[in-house]
PDB file of N, CA and C in Angstrom:
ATOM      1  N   UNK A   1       0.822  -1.195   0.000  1.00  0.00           N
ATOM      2  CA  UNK A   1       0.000   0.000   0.000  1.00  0.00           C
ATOM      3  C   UNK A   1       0.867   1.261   0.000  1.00  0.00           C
ATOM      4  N   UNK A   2       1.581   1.219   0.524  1.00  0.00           N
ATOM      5  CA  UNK A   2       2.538   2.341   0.711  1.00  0.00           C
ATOM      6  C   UNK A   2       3.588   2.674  -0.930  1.00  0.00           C
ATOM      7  N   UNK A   3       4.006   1.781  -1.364  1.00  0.00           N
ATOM      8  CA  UNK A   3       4.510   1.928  -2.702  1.00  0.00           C
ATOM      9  C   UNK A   3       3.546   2.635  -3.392  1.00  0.00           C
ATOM     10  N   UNK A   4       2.469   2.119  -3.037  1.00  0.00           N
ATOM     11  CA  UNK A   4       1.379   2.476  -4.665  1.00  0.00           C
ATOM     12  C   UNK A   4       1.156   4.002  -4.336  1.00  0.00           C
ATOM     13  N   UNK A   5       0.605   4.307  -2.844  1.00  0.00           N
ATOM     14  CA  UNK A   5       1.014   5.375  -2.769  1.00  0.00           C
ATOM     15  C   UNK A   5       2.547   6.566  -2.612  1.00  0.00           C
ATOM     16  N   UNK A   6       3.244   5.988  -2.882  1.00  0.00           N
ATOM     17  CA  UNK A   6       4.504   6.969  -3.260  1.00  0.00           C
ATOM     18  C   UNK A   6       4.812   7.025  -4.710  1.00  0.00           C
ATOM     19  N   UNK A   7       4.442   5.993  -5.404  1.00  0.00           N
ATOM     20  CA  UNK A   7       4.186   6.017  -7.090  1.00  0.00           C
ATOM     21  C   UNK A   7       2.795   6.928  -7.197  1.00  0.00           C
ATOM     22  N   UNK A   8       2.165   6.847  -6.467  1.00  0.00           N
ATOM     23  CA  UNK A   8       0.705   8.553  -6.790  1.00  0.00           C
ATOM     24  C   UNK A   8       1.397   9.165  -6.581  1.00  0.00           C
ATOM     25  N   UNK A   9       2.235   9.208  -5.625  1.00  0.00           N
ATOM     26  CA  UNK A   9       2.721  11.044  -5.083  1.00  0.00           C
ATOM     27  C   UNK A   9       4.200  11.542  -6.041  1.00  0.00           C
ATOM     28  N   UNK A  10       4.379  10.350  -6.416  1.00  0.00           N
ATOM     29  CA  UNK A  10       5.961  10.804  -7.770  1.00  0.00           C
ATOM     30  C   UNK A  10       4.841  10.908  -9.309  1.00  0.00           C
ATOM     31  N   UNK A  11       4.204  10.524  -9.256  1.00  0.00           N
ATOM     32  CA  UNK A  11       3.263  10.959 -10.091  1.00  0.00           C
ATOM     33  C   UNK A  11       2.155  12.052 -10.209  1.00  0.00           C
ATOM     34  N   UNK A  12       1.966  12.546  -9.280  1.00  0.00           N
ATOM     35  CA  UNK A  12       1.072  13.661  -9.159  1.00  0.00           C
ATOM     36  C   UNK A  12       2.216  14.868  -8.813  1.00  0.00           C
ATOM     37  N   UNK A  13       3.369  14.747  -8.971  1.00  0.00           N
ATOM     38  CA  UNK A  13       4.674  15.107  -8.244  1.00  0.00           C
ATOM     39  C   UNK A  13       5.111  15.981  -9.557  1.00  0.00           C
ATOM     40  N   UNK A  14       5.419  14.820 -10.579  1.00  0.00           N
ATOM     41  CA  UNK A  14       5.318  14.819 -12.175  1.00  0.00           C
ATOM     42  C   UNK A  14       4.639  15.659 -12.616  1.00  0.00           C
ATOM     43  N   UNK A  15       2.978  15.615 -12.589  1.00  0.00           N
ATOM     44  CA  UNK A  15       2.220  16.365 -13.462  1.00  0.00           C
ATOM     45  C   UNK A  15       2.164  18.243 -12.554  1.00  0.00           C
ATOM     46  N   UNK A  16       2.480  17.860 -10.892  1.00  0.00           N
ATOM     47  CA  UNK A  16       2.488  19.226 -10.902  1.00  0.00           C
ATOM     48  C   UNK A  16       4.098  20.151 -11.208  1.00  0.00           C
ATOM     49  N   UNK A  17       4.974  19.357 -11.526  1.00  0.00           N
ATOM     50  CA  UNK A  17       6.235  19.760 -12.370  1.00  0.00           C
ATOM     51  C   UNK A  17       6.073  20.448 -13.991  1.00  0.00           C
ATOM     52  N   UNK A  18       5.241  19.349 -14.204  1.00  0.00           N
ATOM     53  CA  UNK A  18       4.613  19.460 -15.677  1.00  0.00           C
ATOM     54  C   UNK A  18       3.708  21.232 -15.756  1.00  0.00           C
ATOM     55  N   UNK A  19       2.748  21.439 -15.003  1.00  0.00           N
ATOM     56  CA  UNK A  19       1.996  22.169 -15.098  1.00  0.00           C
ATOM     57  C   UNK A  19       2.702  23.615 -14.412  1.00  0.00           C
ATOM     58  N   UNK A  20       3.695  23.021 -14.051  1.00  0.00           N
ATOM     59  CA  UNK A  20       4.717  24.426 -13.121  1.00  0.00           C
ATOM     60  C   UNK A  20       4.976  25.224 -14.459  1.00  0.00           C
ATOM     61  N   UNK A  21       5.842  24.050 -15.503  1.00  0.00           N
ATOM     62  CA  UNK A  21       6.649  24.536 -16.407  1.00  0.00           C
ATOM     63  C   UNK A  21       5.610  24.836 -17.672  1.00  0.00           C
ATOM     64  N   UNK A  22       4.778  24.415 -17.843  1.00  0.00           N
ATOM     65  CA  UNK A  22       3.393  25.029 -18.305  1.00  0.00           C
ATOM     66  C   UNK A  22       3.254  26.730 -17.822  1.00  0.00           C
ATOM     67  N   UNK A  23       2.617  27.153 -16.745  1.00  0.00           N
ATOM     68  CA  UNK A  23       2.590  27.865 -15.902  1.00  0.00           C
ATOM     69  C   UNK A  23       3.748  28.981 -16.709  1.00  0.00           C
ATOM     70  N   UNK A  24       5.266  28.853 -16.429  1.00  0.00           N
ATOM     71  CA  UNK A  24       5.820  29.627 -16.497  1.00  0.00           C
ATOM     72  C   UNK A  24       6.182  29.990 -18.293  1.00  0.00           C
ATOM     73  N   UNK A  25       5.753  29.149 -18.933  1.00  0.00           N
ATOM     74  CA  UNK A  25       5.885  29.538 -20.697  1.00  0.00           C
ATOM     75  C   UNK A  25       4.660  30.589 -20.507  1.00  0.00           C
ATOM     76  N   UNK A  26       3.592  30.256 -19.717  1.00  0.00           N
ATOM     77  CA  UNK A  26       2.538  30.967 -20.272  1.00  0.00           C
ATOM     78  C   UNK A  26       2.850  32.371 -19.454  1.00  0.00           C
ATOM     79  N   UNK A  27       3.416  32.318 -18.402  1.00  0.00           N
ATOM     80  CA  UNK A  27       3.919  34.257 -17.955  1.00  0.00           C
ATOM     81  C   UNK A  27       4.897  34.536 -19.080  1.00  0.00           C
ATOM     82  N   UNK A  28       6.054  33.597 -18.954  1.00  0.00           N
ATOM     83  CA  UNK A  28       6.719  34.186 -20.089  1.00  0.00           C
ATOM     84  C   UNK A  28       5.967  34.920 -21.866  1.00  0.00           C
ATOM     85  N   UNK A  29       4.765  34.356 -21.629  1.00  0.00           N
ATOM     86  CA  UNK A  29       4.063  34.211 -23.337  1.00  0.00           C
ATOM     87  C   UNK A  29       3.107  35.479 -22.669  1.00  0.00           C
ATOM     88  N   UNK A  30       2.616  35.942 -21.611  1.00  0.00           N
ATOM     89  CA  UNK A  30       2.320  37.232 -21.341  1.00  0.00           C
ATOM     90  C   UNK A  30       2.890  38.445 -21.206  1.00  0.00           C
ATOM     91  N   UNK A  31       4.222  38.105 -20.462  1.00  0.00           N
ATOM     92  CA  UNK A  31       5.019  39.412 -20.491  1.00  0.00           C
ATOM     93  C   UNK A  31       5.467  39.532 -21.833  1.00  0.00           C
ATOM     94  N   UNK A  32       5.504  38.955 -23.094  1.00  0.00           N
ATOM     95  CA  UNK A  32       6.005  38.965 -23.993  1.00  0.00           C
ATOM     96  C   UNK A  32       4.704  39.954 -24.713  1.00  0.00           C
ATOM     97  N   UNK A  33       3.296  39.341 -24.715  1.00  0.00           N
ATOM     98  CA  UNK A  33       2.165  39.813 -25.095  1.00  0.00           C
ATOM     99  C   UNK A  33       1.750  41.107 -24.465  1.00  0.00           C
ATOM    100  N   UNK A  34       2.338  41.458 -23.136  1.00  0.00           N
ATOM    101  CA  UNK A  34       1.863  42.661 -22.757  1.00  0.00           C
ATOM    102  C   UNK A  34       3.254  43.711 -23.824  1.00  0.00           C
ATOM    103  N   UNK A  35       4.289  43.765 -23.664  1.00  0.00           N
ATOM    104  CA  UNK A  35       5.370  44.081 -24.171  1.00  0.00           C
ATOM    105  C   UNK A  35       4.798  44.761 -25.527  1.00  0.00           C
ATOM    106  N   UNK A  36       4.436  44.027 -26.270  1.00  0.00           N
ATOM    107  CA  UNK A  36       4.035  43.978 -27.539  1.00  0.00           C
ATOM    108  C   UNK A  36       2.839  45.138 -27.299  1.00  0.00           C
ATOM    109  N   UNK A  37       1.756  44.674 -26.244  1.00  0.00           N
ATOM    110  CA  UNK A  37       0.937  45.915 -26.408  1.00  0.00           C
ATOM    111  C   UNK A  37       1.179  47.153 -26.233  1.00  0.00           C
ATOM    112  N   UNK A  38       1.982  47.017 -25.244  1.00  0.00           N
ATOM    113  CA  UNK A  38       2.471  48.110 -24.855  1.00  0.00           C
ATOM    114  C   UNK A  38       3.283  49.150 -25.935  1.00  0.00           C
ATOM    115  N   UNK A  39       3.753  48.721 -26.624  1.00  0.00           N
ATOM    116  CA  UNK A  39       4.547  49.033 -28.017  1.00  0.00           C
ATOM    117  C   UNK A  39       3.497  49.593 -28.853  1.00  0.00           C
ATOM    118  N   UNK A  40       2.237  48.740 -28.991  1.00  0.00           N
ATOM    119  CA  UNK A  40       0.990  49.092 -29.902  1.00  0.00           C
ATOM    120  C   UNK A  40       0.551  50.487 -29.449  1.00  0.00           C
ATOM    121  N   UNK A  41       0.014  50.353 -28.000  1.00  0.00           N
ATOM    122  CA  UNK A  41      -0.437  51.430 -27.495  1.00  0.00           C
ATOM    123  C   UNK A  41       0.375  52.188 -27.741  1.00  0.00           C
ATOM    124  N   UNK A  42       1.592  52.859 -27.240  1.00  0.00           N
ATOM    125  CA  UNK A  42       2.427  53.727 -27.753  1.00  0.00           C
ATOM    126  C   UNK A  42       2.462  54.549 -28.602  1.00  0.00           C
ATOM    127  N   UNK A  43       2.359  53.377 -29.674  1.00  0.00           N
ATOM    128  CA  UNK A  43       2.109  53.625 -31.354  1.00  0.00           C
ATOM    129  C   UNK A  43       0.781  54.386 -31.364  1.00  0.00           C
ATOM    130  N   UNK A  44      -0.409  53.911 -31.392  1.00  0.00           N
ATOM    131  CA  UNK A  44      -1.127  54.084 -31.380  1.00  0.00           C
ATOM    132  C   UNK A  44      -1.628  55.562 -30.347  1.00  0.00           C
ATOM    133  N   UNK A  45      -1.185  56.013 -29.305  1.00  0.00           N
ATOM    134  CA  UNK A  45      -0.660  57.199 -28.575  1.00  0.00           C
ATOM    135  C   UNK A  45      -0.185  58.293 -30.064  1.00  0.00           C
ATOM    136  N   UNK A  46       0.934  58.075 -30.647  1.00  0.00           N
ATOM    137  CA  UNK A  46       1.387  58.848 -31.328  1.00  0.00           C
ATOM    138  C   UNK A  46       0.915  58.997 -32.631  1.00  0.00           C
ATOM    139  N   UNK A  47       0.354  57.929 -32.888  1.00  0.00           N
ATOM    140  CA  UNK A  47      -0.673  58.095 -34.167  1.00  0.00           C
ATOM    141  C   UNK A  47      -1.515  59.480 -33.565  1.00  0.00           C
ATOM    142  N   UNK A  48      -2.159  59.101 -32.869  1.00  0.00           N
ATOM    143  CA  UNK A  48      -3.669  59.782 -31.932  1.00  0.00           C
ATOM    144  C   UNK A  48      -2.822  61.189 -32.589  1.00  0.00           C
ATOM    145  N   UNK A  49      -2.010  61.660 -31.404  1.00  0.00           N
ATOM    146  CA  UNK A  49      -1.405  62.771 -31.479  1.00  0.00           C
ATOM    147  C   UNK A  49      -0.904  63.451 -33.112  1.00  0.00           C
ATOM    148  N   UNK A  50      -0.508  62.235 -33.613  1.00  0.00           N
ATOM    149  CA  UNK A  50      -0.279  63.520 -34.824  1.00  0.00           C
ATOM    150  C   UNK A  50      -1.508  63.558 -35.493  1.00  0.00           C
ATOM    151  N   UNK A  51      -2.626  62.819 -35.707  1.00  0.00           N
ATOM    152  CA  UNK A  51      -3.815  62.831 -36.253  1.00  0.00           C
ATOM    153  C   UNK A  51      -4.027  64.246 -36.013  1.00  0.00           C
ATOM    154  N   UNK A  52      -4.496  64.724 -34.444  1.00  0.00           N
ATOM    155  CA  UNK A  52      -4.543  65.527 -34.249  1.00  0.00           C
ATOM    156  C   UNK A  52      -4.536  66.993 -34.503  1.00  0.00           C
ATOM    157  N   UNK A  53      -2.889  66.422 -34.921  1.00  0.00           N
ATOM    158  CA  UNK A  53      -1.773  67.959 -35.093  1.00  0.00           C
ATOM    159  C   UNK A  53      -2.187  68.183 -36.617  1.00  0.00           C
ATOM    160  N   UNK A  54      -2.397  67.337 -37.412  1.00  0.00           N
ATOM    161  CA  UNK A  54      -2.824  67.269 -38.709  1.00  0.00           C
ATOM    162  C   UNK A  54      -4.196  67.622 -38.800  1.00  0.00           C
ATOM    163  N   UNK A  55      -4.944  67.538 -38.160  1.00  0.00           N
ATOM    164  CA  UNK A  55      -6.436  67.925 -38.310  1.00  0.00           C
ATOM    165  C   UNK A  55      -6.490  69.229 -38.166  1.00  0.00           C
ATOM    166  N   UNK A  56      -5.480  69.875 -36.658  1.00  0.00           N
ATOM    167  CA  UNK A  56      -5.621  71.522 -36.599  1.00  0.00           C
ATOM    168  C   UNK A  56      -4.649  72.053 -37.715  1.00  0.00           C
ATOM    169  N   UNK A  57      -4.014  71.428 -38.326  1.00  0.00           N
ATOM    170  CA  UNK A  57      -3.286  72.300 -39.336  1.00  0.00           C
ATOM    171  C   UNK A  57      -4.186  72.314 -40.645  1.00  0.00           C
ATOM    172  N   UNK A  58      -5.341  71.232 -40.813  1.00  0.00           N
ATOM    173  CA  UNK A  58      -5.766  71.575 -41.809  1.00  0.00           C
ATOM    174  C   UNK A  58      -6.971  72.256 -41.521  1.00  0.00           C
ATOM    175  N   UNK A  59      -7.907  72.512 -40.392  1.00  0.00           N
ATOM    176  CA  UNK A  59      -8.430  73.618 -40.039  1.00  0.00           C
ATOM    177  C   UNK A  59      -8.071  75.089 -40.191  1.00  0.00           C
ATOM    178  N   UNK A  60      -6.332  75.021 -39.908  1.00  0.00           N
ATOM    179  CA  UNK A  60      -5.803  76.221 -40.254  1.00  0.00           C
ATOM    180  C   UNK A  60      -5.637  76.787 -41.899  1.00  0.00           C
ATOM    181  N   UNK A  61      -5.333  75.695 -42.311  1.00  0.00           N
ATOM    182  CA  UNK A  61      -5.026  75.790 -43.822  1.00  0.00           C
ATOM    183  C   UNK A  61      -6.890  76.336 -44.122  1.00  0.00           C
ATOM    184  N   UNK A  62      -7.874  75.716 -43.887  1.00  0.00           N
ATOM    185  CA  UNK A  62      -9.279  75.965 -44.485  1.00  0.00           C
ATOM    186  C   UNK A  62      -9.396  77.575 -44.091  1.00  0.00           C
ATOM    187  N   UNK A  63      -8.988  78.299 -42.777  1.00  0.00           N
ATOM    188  CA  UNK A  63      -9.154  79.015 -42.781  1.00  0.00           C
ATOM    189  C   UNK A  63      -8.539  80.021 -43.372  1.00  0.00           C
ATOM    190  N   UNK A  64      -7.095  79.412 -44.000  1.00  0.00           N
ATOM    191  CA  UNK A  64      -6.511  80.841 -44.794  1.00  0.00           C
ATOM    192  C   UNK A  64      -7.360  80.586 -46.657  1.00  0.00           C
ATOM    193  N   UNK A  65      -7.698  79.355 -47.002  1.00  0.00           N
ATOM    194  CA  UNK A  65      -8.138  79.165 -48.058  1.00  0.00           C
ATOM    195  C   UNK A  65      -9.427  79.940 -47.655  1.00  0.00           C
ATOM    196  N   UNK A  66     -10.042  80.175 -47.521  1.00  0.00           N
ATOM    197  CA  UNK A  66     -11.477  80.763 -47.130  1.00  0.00           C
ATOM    198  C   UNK A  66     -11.131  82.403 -46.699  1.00  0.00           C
ATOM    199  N   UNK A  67     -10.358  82.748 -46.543  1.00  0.00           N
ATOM    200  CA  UNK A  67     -10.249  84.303 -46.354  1.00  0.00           C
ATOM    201  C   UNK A  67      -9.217  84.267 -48.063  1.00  0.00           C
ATOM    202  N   UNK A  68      -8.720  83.532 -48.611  1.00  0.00           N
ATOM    203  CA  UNK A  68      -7.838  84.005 -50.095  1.00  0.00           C
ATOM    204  C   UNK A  68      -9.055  83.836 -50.954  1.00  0.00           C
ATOM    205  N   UNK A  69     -10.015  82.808 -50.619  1.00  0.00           N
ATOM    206  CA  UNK A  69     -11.000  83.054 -51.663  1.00  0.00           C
ATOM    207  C   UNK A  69     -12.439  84.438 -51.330  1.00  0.00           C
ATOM    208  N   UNK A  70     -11.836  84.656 -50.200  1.00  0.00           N
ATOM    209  CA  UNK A  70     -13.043  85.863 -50.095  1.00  0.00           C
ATOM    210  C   UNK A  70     -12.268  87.505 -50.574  1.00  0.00           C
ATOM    211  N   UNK A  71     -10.634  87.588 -50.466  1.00  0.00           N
ATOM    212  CA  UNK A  71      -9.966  88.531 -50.755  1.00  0.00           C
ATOM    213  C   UNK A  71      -9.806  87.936 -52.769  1.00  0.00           C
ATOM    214  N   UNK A  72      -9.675  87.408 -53.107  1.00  0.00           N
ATOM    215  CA  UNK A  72     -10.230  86.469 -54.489  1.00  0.00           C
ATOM    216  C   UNK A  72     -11.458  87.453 -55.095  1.00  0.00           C
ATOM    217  N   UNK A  73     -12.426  87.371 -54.509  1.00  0.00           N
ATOM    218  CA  UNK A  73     -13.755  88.200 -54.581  1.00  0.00           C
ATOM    219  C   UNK A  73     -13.644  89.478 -54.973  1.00  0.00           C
ATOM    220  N   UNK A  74     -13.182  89.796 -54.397  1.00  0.00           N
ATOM    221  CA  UNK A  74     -12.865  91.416 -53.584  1.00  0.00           C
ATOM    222  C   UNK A  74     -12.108  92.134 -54.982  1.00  0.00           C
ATOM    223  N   UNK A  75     -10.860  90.737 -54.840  1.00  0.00           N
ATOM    224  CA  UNK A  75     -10.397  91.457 -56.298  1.00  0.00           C
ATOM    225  C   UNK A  75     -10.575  91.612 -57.565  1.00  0.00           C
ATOM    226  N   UNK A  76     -11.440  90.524 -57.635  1.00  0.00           N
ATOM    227  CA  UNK A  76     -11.926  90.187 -58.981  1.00  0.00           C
ATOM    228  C   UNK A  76     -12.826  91.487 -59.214  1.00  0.00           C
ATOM    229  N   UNK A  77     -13.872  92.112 -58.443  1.00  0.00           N
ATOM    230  CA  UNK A  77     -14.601  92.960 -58.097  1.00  0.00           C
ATOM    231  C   UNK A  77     -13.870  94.576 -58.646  1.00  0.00           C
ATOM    232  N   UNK A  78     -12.500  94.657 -57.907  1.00  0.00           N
ATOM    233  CA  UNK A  78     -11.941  95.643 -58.123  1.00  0.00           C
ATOM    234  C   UNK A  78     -11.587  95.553 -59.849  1.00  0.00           C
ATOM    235  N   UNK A  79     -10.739  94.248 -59.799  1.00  0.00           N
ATOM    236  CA  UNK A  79     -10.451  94.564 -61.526  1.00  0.00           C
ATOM    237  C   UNK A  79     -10.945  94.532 -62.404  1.00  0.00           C
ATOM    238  N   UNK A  80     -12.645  93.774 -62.294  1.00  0.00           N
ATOM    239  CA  UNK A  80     -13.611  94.033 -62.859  1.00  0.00           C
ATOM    240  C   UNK A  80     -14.256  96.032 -62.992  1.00  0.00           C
ATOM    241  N   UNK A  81     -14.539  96.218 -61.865  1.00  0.00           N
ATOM    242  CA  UNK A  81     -14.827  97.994 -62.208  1.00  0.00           C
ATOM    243  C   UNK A  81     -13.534  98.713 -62.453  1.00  0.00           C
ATOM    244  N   UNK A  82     -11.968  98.521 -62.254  1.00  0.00           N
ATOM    245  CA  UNK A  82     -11.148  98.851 -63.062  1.00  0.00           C
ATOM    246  C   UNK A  82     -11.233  99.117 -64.508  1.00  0.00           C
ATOM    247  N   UNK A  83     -10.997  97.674 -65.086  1.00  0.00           N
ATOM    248  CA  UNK A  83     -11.510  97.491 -66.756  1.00  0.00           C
ATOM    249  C   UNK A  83     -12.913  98.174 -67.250  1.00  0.00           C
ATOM    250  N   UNK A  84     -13.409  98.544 -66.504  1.00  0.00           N
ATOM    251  CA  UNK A  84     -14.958  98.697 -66.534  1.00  0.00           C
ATOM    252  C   UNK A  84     -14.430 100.720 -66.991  1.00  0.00           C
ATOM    253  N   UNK A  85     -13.498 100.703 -66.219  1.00  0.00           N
ATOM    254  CA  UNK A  85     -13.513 102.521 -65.824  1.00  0.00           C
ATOM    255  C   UNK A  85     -12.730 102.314 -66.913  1.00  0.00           C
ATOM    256  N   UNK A  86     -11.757 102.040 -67.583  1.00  0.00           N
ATOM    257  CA  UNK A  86     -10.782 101.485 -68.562  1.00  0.00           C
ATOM    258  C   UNK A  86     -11.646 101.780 -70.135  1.00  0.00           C
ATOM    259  N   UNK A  87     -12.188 100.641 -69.912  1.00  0.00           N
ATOM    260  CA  UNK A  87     -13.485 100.635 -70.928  1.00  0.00           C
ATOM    261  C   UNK A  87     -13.989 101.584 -71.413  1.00  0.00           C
ATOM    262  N   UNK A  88     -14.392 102.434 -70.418  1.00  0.00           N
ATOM    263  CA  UNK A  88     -15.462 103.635 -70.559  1.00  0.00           C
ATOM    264  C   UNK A  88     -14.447 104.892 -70.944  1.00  0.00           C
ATOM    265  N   UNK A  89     -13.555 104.830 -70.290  1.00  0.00           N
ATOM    266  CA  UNK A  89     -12.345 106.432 -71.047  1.00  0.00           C
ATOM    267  C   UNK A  89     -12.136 105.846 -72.416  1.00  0.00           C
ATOM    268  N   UNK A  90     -11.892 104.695 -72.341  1.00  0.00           N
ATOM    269  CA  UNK A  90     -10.963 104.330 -74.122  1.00  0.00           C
ATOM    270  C   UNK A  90     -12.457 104.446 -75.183  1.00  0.00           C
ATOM    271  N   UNK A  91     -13.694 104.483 -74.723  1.00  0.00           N
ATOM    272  CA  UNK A  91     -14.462 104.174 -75.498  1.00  0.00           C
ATOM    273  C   UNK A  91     -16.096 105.748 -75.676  1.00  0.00           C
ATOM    274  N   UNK A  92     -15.965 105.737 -74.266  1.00  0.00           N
ATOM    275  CA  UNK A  92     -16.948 106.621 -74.261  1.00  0.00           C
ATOM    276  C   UNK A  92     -16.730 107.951 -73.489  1.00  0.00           C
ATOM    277  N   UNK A  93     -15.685 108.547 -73.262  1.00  0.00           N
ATOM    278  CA  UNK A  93     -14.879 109.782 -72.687  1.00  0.00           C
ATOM    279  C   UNK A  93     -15.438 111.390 -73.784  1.00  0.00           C
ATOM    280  N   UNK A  94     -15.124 110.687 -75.046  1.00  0.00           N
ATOM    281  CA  UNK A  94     -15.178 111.774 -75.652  1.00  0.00           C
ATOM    282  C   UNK A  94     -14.509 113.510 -75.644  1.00  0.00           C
ATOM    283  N   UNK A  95     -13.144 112.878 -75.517  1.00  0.00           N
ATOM    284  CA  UNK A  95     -12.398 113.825 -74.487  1.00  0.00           C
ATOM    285  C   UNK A  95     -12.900 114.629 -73.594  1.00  0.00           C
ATOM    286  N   UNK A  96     -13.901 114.074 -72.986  1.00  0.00           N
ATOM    287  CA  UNK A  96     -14.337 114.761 -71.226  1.00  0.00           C
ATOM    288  C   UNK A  96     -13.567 114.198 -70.627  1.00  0.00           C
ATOM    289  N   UNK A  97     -13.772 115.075 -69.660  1.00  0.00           N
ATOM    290  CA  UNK A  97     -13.470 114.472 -68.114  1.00  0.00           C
ATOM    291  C   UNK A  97     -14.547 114.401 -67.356  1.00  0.00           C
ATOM    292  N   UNK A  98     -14.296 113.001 -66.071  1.00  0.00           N
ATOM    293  CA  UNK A  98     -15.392 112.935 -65.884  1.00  0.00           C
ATOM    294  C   UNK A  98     -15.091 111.280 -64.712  1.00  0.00           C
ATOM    295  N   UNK A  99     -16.072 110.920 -64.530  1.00  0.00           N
ATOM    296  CA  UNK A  99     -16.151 109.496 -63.531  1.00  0.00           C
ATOM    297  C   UNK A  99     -15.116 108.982 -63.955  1.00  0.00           C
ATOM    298  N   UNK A 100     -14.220 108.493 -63.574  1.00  0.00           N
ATOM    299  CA  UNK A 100     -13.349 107.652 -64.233  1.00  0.00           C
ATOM    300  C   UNK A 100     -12.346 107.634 -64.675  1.00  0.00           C
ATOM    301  N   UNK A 101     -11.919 109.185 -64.959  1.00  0.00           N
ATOM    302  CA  UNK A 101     -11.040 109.755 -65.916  1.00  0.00           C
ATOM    303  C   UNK A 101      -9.665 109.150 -65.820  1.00  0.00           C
ATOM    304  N   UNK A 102      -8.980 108.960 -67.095  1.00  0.00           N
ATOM    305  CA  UNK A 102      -6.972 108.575 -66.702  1.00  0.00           C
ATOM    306  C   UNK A 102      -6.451 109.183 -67.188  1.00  0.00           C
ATOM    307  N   UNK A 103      -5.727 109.393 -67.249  1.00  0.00           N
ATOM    308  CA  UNK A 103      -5.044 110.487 -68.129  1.00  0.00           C
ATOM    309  C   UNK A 103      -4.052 109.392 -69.277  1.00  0.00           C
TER     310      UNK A 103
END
C-alpha cells in the first residue's frame, strides 16, 4: 500500500512539475504579449497625437483658403470695375473728363 502510494505522489509530483513549467511559458508568453501591447499602445498614442496635429493644421489651412478666396472676390470685383472705368475712357470719354477719368 505504501509503494502504490509513493508512485501517486511521484506521479502527481510529475504532473504538478509538468503544469509548473506550463505555468511559467505561459507568464513568459504574457510578459512577452503585454510588451508587444504596450509598443501598440504607444504607437497608437502617437498616431492619436499627430492625427490631431494634422487635423488643426488643416483647419488652419481651411481658414486661410477661405479668407484668399473671399480677398479672391474682392479682387476680382476691383479689376472688374477697373476694366470697366478702362473701358469707358478708351471708349466713351469723348475727351471729357469725368467718372473715371486717366489720363
Amino acid at each position: 500500500m505504501n509503494e502504490i502510494l509513493i508512485s501517486e505522489k511521484l506521479e502527481i509530483e510529475e504532473k504538478i512539475l509538468a503544469l509548473c513549467q506550463q505555468l511559467d511559458q505561459l507568464k513568459d508568453f504574457m510578459n512577452v504579449r503585454e510588451k508587444e501591447f504596450s509598443k501598440l499602445e504607444n504607437k497608437s498614442l502617437d498616431l492619436k497625437r499627430r492625427l490631431e496635429s494634422l487635423v488643426s493644421e488643416n483647419n488652419q489651412l481651411l481658414e486661410k483658403v477661405h479668407k484668399v478666396e473671399s480677398n479672391l472676390v474682392q479682387n476680382r470685383r476691383w479689376n472688374g470695375f477697373s476694366e470697366a472705368l478702362n473701358w469707358l475712357n478708351t471708349h466713351h470719354n469723348r475727351n471729357r473728363m469725368g467718372l473715371g477719368f486717366v489720363n
